[in-house]
Protein backbone atom coordinates (compact mmCIF):
# COMPACT_ATOMS: atom_id res chain seq x y z
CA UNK A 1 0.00 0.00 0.00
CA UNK A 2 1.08 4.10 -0.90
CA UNK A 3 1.25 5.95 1.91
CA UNK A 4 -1.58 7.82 0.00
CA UNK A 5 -4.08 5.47 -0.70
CA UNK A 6 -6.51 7.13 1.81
CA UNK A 7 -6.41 10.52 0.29
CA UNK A 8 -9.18 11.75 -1.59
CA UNK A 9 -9.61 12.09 -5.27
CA UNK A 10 -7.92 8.42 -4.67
CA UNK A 11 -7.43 8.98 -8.84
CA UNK A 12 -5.81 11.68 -8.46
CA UNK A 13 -3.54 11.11 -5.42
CA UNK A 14 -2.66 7.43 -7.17
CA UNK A 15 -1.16 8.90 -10.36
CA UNK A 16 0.68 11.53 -8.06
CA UNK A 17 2.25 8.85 -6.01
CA UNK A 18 3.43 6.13 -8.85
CA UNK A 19 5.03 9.70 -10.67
CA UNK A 20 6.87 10.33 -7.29
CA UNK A 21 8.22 6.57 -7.38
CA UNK A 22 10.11 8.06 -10.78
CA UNK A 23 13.23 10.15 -10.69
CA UNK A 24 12.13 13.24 -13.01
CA UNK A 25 14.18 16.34 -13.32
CA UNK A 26 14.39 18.70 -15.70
CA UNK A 27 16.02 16.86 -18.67
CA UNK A 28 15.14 13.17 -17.10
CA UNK A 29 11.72 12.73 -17.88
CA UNK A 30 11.67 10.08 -20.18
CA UNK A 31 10.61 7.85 -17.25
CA UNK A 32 7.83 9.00 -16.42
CA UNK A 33 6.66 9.41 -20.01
CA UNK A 34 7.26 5.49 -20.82
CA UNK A 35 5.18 5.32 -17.88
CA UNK A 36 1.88 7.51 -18.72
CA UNK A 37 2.94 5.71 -22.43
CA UNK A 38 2.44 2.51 -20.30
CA UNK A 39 -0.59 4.04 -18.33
CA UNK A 40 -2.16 5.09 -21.41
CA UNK A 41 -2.00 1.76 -23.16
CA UNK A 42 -3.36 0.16 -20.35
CA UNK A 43 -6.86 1.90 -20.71
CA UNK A 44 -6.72 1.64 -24.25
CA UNK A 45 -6.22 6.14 -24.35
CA UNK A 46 -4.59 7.47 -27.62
CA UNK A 47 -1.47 8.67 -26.68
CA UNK A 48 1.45 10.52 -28.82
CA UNK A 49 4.81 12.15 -28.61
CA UNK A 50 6.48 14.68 -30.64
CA UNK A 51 9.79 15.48 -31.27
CA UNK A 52 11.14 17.14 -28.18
CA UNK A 53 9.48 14.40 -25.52
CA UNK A 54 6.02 15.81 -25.13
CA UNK A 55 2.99 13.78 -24.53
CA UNK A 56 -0.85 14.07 -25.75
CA UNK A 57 -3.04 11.97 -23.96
CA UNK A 58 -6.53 11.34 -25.58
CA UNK A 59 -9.80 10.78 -23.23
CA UNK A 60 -13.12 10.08 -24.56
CA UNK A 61 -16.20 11.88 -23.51
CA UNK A 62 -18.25 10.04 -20.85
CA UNK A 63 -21.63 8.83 -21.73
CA UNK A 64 -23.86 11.75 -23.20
CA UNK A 65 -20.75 14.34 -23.62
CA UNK A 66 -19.09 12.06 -26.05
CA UNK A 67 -19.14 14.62 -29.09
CA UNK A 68 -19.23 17.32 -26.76
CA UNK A 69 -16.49 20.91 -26.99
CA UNK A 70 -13.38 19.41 -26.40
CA UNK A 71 -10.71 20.67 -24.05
CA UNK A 72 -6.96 20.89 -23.09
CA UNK A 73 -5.36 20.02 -20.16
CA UNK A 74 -2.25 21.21 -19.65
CA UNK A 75 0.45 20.21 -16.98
CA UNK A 76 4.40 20.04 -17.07
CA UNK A 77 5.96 16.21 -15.58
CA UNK A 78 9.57 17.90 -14.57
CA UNK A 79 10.49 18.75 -11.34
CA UNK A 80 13.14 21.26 -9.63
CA UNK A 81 15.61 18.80 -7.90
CA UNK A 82 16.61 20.41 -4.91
CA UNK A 83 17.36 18.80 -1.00
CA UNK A 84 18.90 19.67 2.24
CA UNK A 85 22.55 19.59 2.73
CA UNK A 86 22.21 16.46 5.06
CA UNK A 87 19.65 14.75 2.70
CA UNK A 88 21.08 12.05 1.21
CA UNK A 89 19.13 11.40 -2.10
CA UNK A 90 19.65 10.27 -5.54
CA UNK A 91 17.72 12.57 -8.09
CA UNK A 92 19.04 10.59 -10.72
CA UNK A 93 17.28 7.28 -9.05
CA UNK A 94 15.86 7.41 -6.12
CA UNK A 95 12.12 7.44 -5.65
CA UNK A 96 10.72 10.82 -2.95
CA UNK A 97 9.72 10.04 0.32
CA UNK A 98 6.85 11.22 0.84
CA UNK A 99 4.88 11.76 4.01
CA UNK A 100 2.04 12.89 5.48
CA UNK A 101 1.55 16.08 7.87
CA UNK A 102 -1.93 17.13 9.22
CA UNK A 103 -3.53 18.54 6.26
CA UNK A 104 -0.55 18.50 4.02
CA UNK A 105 1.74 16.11 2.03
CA UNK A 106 5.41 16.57 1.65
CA UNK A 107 8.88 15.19 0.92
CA UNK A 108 11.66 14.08 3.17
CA UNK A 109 13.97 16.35 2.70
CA UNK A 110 13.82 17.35 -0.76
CA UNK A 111 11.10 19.23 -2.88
CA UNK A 112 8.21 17.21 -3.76
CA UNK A 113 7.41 18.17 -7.41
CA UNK A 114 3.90 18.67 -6.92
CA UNK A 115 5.03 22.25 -8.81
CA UNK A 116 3.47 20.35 -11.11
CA UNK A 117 3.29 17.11 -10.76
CA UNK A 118 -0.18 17.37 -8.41
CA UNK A 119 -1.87 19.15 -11.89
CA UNK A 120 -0.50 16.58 -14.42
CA UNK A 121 -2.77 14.09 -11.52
CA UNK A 122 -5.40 15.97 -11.83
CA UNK A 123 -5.78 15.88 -15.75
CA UNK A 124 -5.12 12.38 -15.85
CA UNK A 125 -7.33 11.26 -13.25
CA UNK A 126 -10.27 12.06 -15.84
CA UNK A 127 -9.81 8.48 -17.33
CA UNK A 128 -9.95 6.31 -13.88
CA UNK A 129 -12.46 8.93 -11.71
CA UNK A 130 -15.91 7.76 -13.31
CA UNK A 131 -17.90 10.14 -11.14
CA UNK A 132 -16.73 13.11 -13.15
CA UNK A 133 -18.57 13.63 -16.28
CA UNK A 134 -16.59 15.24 -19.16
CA UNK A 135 -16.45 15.59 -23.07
CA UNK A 136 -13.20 14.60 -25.16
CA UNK A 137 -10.41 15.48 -23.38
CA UNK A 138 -6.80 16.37 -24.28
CA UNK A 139 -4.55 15.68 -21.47
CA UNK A 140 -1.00 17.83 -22.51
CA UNK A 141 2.31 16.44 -20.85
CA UNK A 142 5.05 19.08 -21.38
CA UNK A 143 8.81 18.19 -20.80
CA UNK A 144 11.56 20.54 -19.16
CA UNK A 145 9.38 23.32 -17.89
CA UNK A 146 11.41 24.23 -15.00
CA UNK A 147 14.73 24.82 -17.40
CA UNK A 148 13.28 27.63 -20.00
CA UNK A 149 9.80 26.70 -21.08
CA UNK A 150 11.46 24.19 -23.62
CA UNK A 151 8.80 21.63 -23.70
CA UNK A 152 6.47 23.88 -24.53
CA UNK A 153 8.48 26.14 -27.40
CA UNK A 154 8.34 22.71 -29.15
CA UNK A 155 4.52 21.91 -29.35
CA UNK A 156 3.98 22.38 -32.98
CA UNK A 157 1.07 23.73 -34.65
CA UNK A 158 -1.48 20.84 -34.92
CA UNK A 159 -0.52 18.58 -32.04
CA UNK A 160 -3.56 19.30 -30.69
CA UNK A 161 -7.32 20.00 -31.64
CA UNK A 162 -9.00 21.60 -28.54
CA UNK A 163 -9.53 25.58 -28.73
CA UNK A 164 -10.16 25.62 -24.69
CA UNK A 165 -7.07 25.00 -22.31
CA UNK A 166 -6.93 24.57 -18.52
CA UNK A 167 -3.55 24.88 -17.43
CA UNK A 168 -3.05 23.46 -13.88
CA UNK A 169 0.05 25.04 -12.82
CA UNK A 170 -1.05 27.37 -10.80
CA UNK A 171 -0.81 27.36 -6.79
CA UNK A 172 -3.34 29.51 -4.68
CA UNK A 173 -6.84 27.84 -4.38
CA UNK A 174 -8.78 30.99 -3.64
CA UNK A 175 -7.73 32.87 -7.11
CA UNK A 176 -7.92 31.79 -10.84
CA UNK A 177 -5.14 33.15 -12.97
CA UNK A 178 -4.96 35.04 -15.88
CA UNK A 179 -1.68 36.38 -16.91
CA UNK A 180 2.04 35.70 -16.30
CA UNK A 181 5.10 37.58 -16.65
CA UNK A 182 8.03 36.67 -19.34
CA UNK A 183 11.84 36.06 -18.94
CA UNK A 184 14.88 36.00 -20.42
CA UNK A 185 17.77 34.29 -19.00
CA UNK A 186 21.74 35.37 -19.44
CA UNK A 187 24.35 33.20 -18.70
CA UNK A 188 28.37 34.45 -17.82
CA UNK A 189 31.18 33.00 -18.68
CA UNK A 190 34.45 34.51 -17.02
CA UNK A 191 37.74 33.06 -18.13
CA UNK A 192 40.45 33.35 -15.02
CA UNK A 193 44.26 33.14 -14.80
CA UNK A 194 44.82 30.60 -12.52
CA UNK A 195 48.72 30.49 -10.84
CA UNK A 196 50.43 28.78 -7.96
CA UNK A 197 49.30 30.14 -4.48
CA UNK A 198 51.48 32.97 -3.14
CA UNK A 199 54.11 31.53 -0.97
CA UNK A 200 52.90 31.84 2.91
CA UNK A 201 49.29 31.77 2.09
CA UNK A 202 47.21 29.52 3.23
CA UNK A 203 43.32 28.33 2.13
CA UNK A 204 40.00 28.96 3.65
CA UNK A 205 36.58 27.85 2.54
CA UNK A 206 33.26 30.28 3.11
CA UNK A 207 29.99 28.08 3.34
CA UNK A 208 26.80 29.76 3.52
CA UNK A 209 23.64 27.45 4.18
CA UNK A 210 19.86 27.49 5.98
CA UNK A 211 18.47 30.03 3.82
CA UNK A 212 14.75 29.21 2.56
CA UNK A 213 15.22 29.61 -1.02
CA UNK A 214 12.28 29.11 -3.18
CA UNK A 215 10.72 29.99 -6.18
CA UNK A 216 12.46 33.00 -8.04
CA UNK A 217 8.80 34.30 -9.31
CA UNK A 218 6.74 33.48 -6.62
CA UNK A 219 8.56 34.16 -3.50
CA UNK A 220 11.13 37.12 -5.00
CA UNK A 221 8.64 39.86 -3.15
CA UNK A 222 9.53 37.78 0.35
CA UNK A 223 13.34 39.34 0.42
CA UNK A 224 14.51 35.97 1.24
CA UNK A 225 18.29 35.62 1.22
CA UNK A 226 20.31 34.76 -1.86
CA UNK A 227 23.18 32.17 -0.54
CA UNK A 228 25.48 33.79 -3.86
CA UNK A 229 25.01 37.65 -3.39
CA UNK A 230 25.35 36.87 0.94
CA UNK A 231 28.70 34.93 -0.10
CA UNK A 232 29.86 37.80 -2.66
CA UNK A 233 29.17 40.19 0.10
CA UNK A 234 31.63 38.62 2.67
CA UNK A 235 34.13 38.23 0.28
CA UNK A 236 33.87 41.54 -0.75
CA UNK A 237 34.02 42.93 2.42
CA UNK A 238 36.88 40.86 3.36
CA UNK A 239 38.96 41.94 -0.12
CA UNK A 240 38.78 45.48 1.17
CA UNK A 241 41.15 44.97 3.90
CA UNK A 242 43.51 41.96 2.07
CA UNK A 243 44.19 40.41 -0.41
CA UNK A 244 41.62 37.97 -1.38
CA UNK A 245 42.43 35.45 -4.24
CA UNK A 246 39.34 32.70 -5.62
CA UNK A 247 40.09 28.96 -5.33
CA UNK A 248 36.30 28.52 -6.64
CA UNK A 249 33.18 29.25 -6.07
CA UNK A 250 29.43 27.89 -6.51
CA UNK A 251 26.37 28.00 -4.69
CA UNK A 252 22.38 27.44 -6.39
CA UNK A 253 21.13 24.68 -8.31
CA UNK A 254 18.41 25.67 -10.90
CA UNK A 255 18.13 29.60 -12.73
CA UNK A 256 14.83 29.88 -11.70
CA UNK A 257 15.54 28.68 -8.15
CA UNK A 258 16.77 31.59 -5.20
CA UNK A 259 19.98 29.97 -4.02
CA UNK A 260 19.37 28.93 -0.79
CA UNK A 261 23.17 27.10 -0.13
CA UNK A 262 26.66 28.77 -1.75
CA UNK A 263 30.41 28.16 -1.21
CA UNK A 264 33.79 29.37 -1.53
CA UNK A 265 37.66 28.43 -1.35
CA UNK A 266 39.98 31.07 -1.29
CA UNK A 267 43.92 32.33 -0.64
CA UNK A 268 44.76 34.87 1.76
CA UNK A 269 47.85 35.28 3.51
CA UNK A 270 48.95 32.91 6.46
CA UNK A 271 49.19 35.69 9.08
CA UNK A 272 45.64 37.08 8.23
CA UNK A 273 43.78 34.27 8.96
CA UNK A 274 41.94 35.37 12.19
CA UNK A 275 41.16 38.74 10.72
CA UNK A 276 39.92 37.31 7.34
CA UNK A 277 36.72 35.21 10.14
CA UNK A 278 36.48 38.11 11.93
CA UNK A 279 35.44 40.41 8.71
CA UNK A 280 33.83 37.71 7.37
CA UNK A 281 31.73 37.09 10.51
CA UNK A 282 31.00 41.10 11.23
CA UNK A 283 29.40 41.52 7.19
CA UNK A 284 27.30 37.87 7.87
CA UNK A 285 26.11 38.81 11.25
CA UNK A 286 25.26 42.61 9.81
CA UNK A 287 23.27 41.22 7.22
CA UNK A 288 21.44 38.25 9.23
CA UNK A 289 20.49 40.84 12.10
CA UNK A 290 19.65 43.74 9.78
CA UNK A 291 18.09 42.28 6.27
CA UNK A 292 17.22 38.68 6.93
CA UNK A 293 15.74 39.16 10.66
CA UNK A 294 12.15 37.73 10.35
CA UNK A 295 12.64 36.57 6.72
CA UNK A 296 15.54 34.12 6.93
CA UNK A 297 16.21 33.17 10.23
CA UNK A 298 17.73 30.22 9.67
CA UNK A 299 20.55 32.15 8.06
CA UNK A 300 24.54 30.19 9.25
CA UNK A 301 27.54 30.45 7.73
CA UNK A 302 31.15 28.90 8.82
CA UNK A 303 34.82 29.49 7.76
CA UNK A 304 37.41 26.96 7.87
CA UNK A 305 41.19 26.13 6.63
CA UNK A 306 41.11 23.97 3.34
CA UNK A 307 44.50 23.08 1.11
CA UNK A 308 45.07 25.76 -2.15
CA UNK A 309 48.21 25.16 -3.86
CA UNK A 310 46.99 26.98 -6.29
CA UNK A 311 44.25 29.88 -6.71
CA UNK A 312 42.60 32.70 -9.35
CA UNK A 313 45.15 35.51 -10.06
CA UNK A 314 43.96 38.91 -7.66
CA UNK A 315 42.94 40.55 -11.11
CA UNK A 316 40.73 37.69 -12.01
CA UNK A 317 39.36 37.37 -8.63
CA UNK A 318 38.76 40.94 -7.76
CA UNK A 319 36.58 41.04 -11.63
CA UNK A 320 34.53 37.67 -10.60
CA UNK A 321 33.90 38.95 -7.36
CA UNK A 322 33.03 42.25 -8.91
CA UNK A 323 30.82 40.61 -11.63
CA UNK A 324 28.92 38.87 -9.22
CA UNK A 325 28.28 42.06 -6.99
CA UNK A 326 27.10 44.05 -9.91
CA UNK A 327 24.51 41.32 -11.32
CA UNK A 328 21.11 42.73 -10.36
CA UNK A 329 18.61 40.49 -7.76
CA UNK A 330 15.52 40.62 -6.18
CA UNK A 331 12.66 43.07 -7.09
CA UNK A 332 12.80 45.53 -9.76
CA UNK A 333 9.78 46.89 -10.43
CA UNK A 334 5.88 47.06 -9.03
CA UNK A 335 3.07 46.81 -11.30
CA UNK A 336 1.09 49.97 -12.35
CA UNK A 337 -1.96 47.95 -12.81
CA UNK A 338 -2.37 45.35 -10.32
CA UNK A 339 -2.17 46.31 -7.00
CA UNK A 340 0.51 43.96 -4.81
CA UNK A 341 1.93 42.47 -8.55
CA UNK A 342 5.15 42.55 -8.73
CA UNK A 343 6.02 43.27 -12.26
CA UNK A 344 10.09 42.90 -13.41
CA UNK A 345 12.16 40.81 -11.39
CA UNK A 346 15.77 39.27 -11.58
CA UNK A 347 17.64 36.32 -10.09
CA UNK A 348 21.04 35.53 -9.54
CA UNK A 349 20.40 31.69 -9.66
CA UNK A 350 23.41 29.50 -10.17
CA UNK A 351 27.22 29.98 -9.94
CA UNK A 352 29.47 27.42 -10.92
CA UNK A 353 33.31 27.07 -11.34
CA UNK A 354 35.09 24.70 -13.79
CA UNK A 355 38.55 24.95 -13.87
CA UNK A 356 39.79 27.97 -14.12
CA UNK A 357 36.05 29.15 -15.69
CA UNK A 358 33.17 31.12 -13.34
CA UNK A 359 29.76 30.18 -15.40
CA UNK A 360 26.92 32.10 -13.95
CA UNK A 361 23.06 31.73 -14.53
CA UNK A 362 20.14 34.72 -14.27
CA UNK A 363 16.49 34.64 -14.34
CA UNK A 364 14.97 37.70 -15.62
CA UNK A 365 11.07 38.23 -15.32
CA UNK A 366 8.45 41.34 -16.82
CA UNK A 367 4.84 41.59 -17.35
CA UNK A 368 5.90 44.38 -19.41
CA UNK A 369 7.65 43.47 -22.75
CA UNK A 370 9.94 46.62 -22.66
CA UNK A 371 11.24 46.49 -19.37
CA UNK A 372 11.84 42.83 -19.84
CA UNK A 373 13.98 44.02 -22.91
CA UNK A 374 15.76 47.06 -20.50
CA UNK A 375 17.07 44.43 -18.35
CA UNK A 376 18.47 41.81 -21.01
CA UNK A 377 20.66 44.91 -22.16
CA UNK A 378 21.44 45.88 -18.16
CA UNK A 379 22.65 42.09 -17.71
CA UNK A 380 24.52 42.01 -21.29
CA UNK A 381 26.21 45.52 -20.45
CA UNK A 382 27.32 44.62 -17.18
CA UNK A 383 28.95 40.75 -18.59
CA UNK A 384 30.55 42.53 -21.19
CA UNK A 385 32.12 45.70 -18.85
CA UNK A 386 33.83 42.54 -16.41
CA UNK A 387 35.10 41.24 -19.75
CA UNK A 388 32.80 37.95 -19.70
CA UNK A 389 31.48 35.54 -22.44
CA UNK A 390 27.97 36.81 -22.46
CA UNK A 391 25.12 34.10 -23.62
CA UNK A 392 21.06 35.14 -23.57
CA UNK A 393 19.08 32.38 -25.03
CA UNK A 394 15.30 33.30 -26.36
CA UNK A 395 13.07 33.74 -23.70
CA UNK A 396 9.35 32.93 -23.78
CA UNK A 397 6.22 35.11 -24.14
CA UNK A 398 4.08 36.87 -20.94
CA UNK A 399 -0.02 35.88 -21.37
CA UNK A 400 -1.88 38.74 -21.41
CA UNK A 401 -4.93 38.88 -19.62
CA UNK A 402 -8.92 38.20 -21.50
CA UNK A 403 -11.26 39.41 -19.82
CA UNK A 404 -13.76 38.06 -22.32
CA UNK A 405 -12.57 35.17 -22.39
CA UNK A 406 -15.45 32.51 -22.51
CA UNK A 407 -13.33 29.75 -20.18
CA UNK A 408 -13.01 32.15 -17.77
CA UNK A 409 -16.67 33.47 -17.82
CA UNK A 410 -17.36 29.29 -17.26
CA UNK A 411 -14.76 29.17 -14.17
CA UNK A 412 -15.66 32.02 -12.38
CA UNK A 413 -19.33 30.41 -12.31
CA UNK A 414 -18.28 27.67 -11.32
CA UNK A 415 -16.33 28.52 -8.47
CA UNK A 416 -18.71 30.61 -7.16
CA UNK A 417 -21.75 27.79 -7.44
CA UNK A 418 -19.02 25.64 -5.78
CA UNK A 419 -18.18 27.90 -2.79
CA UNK A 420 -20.09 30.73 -2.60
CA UNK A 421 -17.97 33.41 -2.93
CA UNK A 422 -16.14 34.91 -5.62
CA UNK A 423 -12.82 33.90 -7.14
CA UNK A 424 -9.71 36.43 -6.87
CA UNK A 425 -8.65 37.39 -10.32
CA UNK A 426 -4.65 37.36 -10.66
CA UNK A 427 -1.75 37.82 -12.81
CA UNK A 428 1.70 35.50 -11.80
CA UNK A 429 4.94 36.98 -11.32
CA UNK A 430 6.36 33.50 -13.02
CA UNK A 431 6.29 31.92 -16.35
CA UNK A 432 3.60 29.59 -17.59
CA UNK A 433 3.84 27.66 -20.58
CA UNK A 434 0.32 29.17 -21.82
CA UNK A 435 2.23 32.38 -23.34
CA UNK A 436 4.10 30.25 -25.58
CA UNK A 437 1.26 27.90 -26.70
CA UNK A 438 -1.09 31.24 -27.64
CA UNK A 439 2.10 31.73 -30.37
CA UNK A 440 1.24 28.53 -32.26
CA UNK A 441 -2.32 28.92 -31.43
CA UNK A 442 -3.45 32.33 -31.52
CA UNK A 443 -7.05 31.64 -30.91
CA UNK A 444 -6.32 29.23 -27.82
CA UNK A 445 -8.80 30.47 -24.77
CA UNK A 446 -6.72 29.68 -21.60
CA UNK A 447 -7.22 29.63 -18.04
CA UNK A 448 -5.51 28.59 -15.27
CA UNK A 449 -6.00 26.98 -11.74
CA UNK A 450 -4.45 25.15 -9.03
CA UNK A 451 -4.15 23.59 -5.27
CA UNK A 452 -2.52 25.81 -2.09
CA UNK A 453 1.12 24.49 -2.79
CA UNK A 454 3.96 26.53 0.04
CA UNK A 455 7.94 26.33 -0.67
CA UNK A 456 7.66 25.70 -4.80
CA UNK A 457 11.26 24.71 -5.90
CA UNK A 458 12.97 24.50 -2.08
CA UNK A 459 12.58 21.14 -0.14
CA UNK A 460 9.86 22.83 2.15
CA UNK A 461 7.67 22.31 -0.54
CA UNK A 462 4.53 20.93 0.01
CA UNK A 463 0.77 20.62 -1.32
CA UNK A 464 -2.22 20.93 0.80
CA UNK A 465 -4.99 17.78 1.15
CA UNK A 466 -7.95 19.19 1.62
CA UNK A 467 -6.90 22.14 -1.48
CA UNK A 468 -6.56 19.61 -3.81
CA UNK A 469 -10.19 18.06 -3.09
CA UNK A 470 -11.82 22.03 -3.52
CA UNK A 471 -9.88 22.69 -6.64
CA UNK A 472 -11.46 18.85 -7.66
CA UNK A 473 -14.52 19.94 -7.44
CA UNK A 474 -13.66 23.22 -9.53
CA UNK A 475 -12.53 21.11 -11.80
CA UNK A 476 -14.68 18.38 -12.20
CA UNK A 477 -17.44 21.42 -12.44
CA UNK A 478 -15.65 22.89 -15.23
CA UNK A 479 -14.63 20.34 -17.62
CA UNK A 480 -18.31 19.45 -17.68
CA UNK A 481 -19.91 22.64 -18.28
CA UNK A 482 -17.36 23.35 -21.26
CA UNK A 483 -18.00 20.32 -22.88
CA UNK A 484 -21.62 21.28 -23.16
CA UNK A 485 -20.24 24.58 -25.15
């Protein structure tokens, strides 16, 4: 037995558990797609892939709906892969632990991927819940959401039929969105000279760990600490009053992530080693007592002696260090129109040394097209001014809001029939794969919905029991009333 079989929807809470028995990154999804292949097969469902890994799964209409509107489901099967420094877990093969808390479900030290795993369920469980009456349904399975959108760039024109689309990536119960912000990402590349160490130095390694990290649309408004710009800071701080030369240095896991663990080795000299912890521990303690009180109390840091024989030349480390003080994070920009939104956004997300190479990842969010634009060129100008290797890749499309849109008109209903109250209307400060599937199909009438899910994309990450069974109903309701037209 799962140690969810007595959740209800059982349908939906089934499929959730057998895709959490299946390793499922970004980029390691083909897994789980043999399996819904497998799942599909089983129930005698049309099922199809295209050329980049995505899956169509086709449901018939239940008895009476069976030539009724059909509509989309749409869901992403990746996961951010991210656990505790003391969790010991294989992403590459080891099944989540899940458990059980009160009203919630969670992972054992790692995140549990119902960002958006828990709305892939939901479509599916269509085909095995026969209390929910529906018309043909379209059950979408993108690939490598969390990494850029990619899955969904590759959906080509005529993969699917439906003109309606409920995407179920969305994570408050109370609202039902409409809108979501773009990004752009731009990755560094900073080539050092690497030499022998000076003679009497002597190597240290900076650790920075127990922030909260989360999501880098969601939670950037939260001022949670970033484990990378708290570790640049020291360092800084620290090269002010010695010389400071970089071993290495990485910290974060996934772009779209807020780095919640970083770490550095450096060379100072022999004779300076007491002063380098006590500047390093003065900056640290500044910043936990003054910026992360309330927000990030978890904040700890330690600084201990490591072997360098050899180390970053001081030019090359005083530009990295620079680079990586410059980069722009956290909140840019309010919306105009939507009270509480917040509208441009950046994140300094990974940081990763190879060699003598720095390679550096940021997450750049607008609603606003132009401002996204402003801050490709900000990152670009400030890569190419510290003399780095300067990469943007194409971003993906914001949704803009329809306020006539006829899906939405049916939701709203619904969720007030179902609850009595009225939903909250909202644009997301993240990226949803809807943006990029209203490119290849212009007419495409979207909407999108979702379960109360805390700690997206950090390893507090969990979904909420008794959300899931309200947004259920929602939409059970929904899928019905569309396929009447």
């Amino acid at each position: 037995m799962g140690k969810l079989d007595k959740l209800q929807p059982a349908a939906v809470w089934n499929i959730f558990e057998k895709m959490s028995d299946i390793p499922r990154g970004s980029g390691n999804e083909a897994g789980v797609q043999n399996m819904f292949k497998a799942w599909a097969k089983e129930r005698g469902l049309g099922c199809k892939e295209d050329a980049v890994g995505n899956l169509l799964v086709s449901i018939p209409g239940t008895k009476g709906l069976e030539k009724g509107a059909p509509v989309l489901i749409q869901g992403h099967v990746d996961m951010v892969c991210e656990k505790n420094a003391a969790t010991k877990h294989d992403f590459e093969k080891d099944p989540l632990k899940l458990r059980i808390n009160g009203d919630w479900v969670s992972a054992e030290g790692t995140t549990l991927g119902a960002d958006n795993g828990i709305g892939v369920a939901m479509g599916l469980a269509l085909a095995d819940d026969k209390t929910v009456a529906h018309g043909p349904v379209e059950v979408l399975l993108t690939v490598d959401e969390e990494r850029g959108l990619t899955g969904a760039a590759g959906v080509e024109a005529g993969f699917f039929t439906s003109t309606k689309m409920i995407n179920l990536d969305s994570e408050q119960d109370d609202a039902i969105f409409i809108g979501c912000a773009g990004g752009r990402d731009t990755q560094y590349t900073l080539k050092n000279k690497s030499a022998r160490a000076p003679k009497d130095s002597a190597g240290r390694k900076v650790t920075i760990s127990g922030l909260k990290g989360g999501h880098s649309g969601l939670d950037i408004h939260t001022h949670r600490g970033n484990a990378i710009k708290i570790l640049t800071r020291a360092l800084q701080a620290a090269a002010e009053v010695m010389d400071v030369r970089l071993v290495e240095i990485n910290g974060g896991s996934m772009r779209n992530a807020i780095p919640r663990e970083a770490e550095a080795k450096v060379v100072i000299d022999r004779k300076l080693g007491r002063k380098f912890k006590q500047t390093i521990d003065a900056c640290l303690k500044k910043v936990k007592a003054e910026e992360l009180a309330g927000t990030d109390d978890g904040f700890t840091w330690k600084s201990t002696a490591v072997q360098a024989p050899r180390s970053f030349s001081l030019t090359s480390s005083k530009t990295t260090l620079s680079l990586l003080s410059a980069i722009p994070n956290g909140v840019t920009g309010m919306s105009m129109d939507i009270a509480g939104l917040v509208e441009s956004s950046t994140n300094l997300g990974v940081v990763k040394t190879h060699g003598s190479k720095v390679g550096t990842v940021c997450c750049s969010r607008s609603s606003v097209m132009s401002v996204l634009e402003e801050l490709v060129i900000q990152h670009r100008t400030i890569g190419e001014l510290a003399g780095a290797e300067v990469v943007q890749p194409e971003g993906y499309p914001g949704w803009q809001p329809n306020m006539k849109s006829p899906i939405l008109a049916v939701t709203r209903a619904k969720y007030k029939q179902a609850f009595g109250v009225e939903a909250e209307l909202l644009a997301i400060h993240a990226g949803l794969e809807c943006g990029l599937l209203t490119e290849k199909y212009p007419s495409l009438d979207i909407v999108s919905f979702g379960p109360n899910i805390t700690g997206a994309q950090s390893p507090d990450e969990k979904v909420q029991i008794s959300s899931v069974q309200k947004i259920w109903k929602l939409f059970a309701a929904t899928v019905k009333e569309v396929a009447k037209g």
